[in-house]
PDB file of N, CA and C in Angstrom:
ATOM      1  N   UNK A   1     228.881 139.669  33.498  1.00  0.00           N
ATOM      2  CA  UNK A   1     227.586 139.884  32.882  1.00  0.00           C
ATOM      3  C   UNK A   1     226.499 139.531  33.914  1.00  0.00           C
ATOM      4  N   UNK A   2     225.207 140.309  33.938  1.00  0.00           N
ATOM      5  CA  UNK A   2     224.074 140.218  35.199  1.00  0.00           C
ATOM      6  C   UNK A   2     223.174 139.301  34.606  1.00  0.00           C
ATOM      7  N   UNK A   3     222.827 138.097  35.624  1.00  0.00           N
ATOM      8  CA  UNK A   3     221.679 137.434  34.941  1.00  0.00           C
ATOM      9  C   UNK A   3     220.874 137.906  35.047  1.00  0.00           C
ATOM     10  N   UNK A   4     220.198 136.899  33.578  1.00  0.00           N
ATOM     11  CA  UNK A   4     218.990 137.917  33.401  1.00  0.00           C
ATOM     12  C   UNK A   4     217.932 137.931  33.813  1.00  0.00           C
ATOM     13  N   UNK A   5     217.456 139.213  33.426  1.00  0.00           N
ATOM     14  CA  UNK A   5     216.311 139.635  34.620  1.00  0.00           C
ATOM     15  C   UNK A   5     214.925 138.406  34.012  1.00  0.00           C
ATOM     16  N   UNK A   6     213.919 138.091  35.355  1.00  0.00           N
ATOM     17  CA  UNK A   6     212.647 137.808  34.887  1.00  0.00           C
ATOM     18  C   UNK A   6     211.840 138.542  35.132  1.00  0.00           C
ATOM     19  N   UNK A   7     210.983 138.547  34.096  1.00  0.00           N
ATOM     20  CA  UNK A   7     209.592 139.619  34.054  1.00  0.00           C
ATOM     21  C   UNK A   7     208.717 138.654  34.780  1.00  0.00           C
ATOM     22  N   UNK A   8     208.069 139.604  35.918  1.00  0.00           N
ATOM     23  CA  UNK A   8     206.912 139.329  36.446  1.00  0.00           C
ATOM     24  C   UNK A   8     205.432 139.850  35.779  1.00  0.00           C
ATOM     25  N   UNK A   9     204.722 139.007  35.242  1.00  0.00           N
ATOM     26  CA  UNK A   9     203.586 139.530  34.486  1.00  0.00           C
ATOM     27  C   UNK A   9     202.589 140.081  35.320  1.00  0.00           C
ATOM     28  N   UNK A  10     201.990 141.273  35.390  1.00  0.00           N
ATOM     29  CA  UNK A  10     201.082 141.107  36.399  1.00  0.00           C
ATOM     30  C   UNK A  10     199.750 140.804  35.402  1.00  0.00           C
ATOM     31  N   UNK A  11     198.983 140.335  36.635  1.00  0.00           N
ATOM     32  CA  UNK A  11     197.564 140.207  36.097  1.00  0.00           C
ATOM     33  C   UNK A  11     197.134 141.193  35.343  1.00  0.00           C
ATOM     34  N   UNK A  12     196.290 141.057  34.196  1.00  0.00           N
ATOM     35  CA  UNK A  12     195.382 141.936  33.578  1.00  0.00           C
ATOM     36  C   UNK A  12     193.717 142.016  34.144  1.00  0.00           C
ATOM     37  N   UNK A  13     193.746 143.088  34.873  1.00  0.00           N
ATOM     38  CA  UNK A  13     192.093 143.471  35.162  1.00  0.00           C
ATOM     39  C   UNK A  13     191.288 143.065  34.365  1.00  0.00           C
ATOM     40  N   UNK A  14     191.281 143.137  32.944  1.00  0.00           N
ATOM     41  CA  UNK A  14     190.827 143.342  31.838  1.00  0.00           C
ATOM     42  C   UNK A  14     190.211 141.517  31.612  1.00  0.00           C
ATOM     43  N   UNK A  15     191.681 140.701  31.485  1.00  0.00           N
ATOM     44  CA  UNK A  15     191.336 139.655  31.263  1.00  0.00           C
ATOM     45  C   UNK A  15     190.735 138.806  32.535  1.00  0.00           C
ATOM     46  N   UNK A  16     191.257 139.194  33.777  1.00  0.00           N
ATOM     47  CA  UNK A  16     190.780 138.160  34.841  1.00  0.00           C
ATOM     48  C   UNK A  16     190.357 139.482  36.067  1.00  0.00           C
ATOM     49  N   UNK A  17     189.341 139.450  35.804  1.00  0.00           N
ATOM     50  CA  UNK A  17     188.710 140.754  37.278  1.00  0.00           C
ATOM     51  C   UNK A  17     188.438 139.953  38.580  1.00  0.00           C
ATOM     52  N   UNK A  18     189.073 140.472  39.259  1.00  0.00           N
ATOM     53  CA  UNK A  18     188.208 139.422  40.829  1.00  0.00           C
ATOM     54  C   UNK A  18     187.310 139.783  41.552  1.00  0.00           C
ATOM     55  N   UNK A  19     185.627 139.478  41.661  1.00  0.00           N
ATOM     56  CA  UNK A  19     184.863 139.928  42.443  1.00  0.00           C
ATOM     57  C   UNK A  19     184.961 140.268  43.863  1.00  0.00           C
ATOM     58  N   UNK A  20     184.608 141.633  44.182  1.00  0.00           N
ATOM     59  CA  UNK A  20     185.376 141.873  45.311  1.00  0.00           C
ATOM     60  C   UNK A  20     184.154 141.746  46.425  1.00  0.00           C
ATOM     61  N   UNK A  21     183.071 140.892  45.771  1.00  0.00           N
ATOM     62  CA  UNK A  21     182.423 140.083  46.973  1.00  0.00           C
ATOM     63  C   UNK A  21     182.367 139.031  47.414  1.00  0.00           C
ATOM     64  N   UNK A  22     183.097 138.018  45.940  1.00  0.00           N
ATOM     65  CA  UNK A  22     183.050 136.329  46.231  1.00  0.00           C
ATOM     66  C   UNK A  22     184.206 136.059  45.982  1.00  0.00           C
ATOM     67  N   UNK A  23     185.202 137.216  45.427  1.00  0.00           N
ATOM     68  CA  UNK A  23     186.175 136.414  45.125  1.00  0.00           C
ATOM     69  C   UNK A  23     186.757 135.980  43.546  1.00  0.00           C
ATOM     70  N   UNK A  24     185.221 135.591  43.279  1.00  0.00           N
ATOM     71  CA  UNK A  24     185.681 134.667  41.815  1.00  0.00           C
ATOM     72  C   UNK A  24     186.290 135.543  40.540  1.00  0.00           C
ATOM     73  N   UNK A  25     186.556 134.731  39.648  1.00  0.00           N
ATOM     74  CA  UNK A  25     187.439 135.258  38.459  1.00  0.00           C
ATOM     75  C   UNK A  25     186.735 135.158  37.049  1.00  0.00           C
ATOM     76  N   UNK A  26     185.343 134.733  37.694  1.00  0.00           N
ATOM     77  CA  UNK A  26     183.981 134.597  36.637  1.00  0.00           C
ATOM     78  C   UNK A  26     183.315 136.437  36.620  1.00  0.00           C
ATOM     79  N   UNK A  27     183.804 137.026  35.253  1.00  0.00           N
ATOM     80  CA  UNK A  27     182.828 137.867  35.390  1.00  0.00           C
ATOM     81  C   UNK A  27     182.423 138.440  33.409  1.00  0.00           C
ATOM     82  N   UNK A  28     181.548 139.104  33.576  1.00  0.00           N
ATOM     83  CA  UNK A  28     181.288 139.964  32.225  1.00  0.00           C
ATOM     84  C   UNK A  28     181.398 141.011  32.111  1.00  0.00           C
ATOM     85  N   UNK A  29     181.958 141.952  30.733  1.00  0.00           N
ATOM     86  CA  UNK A  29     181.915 143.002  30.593  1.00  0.00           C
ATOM     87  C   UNK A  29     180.846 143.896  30.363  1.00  0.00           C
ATOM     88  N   UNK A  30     180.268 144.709  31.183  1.00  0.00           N
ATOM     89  CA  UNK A  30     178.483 145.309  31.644  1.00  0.00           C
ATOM     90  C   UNK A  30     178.750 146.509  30.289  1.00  0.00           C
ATOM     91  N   UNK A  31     179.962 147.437  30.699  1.00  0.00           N
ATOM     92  CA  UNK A  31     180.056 149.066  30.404  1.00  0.00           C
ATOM     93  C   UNK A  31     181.703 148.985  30.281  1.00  0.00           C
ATOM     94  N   UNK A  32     181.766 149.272  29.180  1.00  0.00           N
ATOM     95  CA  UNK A  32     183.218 150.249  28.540  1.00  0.00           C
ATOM     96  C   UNK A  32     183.797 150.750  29.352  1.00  0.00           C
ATOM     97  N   UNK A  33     182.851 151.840  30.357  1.00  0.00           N
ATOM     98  CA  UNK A  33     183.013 153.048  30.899  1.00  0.00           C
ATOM     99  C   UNK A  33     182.193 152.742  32.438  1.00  0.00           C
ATOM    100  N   UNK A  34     182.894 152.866  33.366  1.00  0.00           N
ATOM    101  CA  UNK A  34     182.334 152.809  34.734  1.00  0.00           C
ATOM    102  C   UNK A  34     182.271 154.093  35.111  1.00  0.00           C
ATOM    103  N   UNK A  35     182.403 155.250  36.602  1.00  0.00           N
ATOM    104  CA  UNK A  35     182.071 155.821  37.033  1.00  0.00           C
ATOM    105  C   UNK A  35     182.896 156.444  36.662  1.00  0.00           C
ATOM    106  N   UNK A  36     184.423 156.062  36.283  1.00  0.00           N
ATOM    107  CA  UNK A  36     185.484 156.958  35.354  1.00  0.00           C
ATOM    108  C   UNK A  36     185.649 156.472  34.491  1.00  0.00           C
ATOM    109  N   UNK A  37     186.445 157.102  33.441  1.00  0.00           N
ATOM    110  CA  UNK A  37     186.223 157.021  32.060  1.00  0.00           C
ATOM    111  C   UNK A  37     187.386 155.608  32.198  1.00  0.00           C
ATOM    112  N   UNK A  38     188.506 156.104  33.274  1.00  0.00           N
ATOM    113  CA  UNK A  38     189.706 154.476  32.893  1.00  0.00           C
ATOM    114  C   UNK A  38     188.836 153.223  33.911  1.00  0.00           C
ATOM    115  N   UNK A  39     187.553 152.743  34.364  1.00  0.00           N
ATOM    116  CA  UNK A  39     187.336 152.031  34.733  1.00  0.00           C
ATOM    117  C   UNK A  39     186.428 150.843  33.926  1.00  0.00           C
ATOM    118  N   UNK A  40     185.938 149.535  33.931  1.00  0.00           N
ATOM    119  CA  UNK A  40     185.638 149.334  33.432  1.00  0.00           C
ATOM    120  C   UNK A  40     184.216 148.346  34.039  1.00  0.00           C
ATOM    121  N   UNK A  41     182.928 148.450  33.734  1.00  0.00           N
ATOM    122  CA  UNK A  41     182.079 147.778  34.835  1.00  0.00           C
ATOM    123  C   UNK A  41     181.823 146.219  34.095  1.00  0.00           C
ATOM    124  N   UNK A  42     182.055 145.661  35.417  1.00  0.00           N
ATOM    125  CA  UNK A  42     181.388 143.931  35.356  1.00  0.00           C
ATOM    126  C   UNK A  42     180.546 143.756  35.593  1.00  0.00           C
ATOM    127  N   UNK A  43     179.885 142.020  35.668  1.00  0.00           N
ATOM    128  CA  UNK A  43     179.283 141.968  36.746  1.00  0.00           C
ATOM    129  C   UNK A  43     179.451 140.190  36.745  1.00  0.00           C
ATOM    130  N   UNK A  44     179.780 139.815  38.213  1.00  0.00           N
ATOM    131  CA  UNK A  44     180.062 139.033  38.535  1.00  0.00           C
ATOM    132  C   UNK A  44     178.841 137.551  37.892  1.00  0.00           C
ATOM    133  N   UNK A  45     179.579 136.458  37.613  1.00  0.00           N
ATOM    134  CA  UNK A  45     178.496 135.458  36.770  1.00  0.00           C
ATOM    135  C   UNK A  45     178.076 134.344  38.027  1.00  0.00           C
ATOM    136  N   UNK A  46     179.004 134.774  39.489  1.00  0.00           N
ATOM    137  CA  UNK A  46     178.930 133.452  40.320  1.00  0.00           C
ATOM    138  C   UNK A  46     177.863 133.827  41.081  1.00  0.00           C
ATOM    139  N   UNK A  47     177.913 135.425  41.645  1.00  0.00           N
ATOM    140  CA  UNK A  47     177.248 136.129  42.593  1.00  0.00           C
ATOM    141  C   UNK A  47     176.185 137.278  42.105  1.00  0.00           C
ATOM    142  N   UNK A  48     176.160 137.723  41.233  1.00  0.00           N
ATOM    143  CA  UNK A  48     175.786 139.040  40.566  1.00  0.00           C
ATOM    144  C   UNK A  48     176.101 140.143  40.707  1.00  0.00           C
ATOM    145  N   UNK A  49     177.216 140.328  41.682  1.00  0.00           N
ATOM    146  CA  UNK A  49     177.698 141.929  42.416  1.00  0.00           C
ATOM    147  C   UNK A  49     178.068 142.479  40.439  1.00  0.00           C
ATOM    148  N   UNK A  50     177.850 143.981  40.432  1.00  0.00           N
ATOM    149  CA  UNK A  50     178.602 144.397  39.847  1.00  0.00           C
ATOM    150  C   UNK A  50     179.844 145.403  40.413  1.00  0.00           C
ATOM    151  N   UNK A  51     180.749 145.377  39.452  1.00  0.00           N
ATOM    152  CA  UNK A  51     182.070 146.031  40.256  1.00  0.00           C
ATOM    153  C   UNK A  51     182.859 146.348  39.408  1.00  0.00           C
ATOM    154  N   UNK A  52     183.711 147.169  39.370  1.00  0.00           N
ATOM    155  CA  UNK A  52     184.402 148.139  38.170  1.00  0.00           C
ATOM    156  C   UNK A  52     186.106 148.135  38.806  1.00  0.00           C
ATOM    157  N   UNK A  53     186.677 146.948  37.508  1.00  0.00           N
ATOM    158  CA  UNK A  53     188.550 147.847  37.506  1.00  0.00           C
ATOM    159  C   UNK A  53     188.745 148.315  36.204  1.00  0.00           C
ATOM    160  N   UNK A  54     189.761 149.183  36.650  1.00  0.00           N
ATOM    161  CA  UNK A  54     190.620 149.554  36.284  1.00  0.00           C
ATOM    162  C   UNK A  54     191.208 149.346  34.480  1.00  0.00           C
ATOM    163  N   UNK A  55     191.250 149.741  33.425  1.00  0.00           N
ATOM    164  CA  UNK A  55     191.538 149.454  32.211  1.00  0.00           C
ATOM    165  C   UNK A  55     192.662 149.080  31.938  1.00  0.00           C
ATOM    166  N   UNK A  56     193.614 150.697  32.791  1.00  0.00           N
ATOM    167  CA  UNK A  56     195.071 150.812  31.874  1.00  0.00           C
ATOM    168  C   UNK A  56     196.105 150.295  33.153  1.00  0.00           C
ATOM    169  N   UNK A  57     196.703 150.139  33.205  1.00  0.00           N
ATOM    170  CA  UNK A  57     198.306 150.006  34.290  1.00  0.00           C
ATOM    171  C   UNK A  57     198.730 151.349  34.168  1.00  0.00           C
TER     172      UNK A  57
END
């Protein structure tokens, strides 16, 4: 019998976005809808960049 497998969780965009100017994992949800319909816009609470991931996997 194969041991068993572990699931690697990946991060959720959704729940933890990383500013892709400071870094941080501080942000807010700006827009539903970013420049595509599966993106989603922030904006950073440490720095103010705004910046857009990704919704779905």
């Amino acid at each position: 019998m194969p041991p068993p497998r572990r699931s690697r969780k990946k991060p959720d965009p959704r729940a933890e976005p990383r500013c892709i100017h400071c870094g941080a994992r501080d942000a807010e949800v700006i827009s539903l809808f970013g420049t595509q319909a599966m993106t989603l816009q922030y904006r950073c609470r440490r720095c103010g960049t705004l910046f857009e991931a990704i919704k779905y996997d």
